[in-house]
Protein backbone atom coordinates (compact mmCIF):
# COMPACT_ATOMS: atom_id res chain seq x y z
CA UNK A 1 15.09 -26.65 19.70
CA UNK A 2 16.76 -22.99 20.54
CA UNK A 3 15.51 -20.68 22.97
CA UNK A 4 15.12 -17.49 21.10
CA UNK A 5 16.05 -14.35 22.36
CA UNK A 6 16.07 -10.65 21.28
CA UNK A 7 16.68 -6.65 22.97
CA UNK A 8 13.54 -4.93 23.89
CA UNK A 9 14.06 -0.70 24.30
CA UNK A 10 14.13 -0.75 28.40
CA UNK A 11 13.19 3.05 29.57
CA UNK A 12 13.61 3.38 33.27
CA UNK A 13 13.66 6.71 35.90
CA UNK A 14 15.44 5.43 38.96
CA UNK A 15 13.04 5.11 42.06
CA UNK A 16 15.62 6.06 44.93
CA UNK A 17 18.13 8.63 43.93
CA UNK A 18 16.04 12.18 44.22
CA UNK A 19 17.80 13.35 40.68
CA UNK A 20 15.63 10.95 39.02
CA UNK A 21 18.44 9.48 36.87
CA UNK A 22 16.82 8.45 33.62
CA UNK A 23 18.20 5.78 31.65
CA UNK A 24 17.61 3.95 28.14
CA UNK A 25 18.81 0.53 28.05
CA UNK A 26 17.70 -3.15 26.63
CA UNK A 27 15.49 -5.85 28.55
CA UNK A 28 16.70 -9.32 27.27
CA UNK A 29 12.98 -11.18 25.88
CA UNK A 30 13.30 -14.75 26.09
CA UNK A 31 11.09 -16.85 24.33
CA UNK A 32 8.17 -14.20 24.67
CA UNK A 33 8.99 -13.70 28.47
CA UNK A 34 10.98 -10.48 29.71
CA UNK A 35 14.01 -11.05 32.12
CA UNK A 36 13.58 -7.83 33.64
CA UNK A 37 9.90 -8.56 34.85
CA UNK A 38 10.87 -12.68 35.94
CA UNK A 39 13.69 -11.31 37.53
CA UNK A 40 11.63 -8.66 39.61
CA UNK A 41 14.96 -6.33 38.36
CA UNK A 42 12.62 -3.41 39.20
CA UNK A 43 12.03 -4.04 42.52
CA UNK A 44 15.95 -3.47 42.78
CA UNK A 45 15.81 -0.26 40.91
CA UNK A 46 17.94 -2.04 38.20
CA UNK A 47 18.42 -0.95 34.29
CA UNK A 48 19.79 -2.99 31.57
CA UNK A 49 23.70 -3.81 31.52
CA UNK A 50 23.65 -2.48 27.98
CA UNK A 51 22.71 1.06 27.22
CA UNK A 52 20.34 1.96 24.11
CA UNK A 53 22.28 3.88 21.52
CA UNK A 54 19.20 5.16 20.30
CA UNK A 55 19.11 6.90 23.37
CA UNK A 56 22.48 6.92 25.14
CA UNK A 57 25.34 6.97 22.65
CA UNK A 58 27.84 8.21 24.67
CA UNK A 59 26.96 5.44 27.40
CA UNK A 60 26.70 3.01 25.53
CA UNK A 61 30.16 3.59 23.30
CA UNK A 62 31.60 3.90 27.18
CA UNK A 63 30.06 0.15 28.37
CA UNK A 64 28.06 -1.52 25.94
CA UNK A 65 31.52 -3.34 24.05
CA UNK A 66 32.52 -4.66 27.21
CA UNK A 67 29.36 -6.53 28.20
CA UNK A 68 28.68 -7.23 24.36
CA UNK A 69 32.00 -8.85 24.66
CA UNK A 70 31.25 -10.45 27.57
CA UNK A 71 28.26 -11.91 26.14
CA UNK A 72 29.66 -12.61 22.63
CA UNK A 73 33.29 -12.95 21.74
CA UNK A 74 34.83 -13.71 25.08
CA UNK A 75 32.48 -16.36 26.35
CA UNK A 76 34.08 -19.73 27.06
CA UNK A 77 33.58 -23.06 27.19
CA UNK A 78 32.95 -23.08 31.22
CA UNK A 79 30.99 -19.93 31.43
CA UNK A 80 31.57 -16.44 33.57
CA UNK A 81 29.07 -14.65 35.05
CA UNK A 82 28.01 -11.67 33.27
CA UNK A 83 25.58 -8.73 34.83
CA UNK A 84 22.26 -8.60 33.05
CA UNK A 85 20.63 -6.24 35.25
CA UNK A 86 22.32 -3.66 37.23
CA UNK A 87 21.94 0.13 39.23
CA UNK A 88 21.36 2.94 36.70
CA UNK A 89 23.55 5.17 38.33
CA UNK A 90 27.01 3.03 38.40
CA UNK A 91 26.39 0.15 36.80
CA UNK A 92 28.96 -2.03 39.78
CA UNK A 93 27.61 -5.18 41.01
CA UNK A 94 27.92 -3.77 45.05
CA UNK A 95 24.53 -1.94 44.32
CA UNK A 96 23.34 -4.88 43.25
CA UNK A 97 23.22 -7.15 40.10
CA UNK A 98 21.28 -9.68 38.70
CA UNK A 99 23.41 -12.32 36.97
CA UNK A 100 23.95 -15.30 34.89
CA UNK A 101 26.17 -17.81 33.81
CA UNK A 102 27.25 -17.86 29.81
CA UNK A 103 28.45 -20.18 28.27
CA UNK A 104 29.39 -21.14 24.80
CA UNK A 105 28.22 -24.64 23.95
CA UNK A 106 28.47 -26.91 20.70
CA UNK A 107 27.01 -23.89 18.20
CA UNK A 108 25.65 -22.25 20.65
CA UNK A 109 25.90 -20.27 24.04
CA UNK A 110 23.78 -21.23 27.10
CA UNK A 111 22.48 -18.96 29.82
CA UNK A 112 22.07 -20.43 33.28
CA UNK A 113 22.32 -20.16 36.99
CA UNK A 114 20.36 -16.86 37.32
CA UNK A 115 21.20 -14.92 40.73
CA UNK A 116 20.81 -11.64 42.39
CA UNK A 117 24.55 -10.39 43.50
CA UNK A 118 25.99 -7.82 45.34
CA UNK A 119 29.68 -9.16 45.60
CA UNK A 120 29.34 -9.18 49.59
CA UNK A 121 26.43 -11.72 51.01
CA UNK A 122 25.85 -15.16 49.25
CA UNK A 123 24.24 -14.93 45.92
CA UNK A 124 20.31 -15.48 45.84
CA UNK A 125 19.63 -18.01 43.07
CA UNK A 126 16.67 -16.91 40.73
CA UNK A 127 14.34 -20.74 39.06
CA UNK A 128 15.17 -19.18 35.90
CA UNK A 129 16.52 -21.25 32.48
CA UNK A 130 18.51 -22.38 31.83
CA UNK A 131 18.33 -21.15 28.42
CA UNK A 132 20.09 -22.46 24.72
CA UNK A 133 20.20 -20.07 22.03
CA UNK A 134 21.30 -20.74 18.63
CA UNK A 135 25.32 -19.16 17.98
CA UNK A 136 24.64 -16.63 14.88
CA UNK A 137 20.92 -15.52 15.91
CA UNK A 138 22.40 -15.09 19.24
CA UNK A 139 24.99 -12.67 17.81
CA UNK A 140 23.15 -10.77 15.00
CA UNK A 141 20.58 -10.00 17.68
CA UNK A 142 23.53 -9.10 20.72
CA UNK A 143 24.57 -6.43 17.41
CA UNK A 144 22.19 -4.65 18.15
CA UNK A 145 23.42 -2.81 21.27
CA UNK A 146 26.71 -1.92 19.02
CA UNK A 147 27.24 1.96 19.67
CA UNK A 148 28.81 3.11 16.11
């Protein structure tokens, strides 16, 4: 049985910058249970790696087809980490990141290995998933972040 996944609208004014950067973006729901709350990504101050482009065309033309792709069409057989979570203002993992492991698997893509980066101490491991989702749900539901 698949894990089932979908985008939830993600609305978030940024804690610790005094500007009050406010940003649109997507929480990833699995199975019912939001990866932005399990991951505590708010005690980090952390948005969604994709941008809403309900919200944020312009950001999300700009970023969104580079983590969709790192998601979607570029995922391989061993997996790469890809940024789930990460700061609102710059989006690089040295702010901070929470991360996963993708990886494409026989008609499907797994998500695993859940970790809180910041490309300079050791990575802290989240007990998250690992979690299977189903290849073309997967990807008519990753469409949704497409900025046209």
């Amino acid at each position: 049985m698949s894990d089932q996944i979908r985008l939830a609208a993600l609305h978030r004014i940024e804690s610790t910058n005094p500007q009050k950067l406010e940003r649109h973006s997507f929480d990833f729901i699995v199975n019912g249970v939001s990866l932005f709350e399990a991951t505590r990504a708010a005690e980090y101050d952390m948005c969604g790696s994709l941008s809403n482009p309900q919200f944020e065309r312009e950001i999300a033309r700009r970023v969104n087809g580079e983590t969709a792709a790192l998601l979607t069409s570029d995922v391989p057989t061993g997996g790469h980490r890809v940024a789930l979570f990460v700061c609102p203002e710059c989006g690089d993992v040295a702010c901070g990141a929470i991360t996963a492991r993708v990886s494409r698997t026989d008609g499907g893509v797994q998500w695993s290995d859940f970790a809180y980066e910041n490309g300079f101490d050791p990575a802290s491991t989240l007990d998250l998933g690992p979690f299977q989702f189903d290849w073309a749900a997967y990807l008519n539901e990753m469409g949704r972040a497409k900025a046209d």
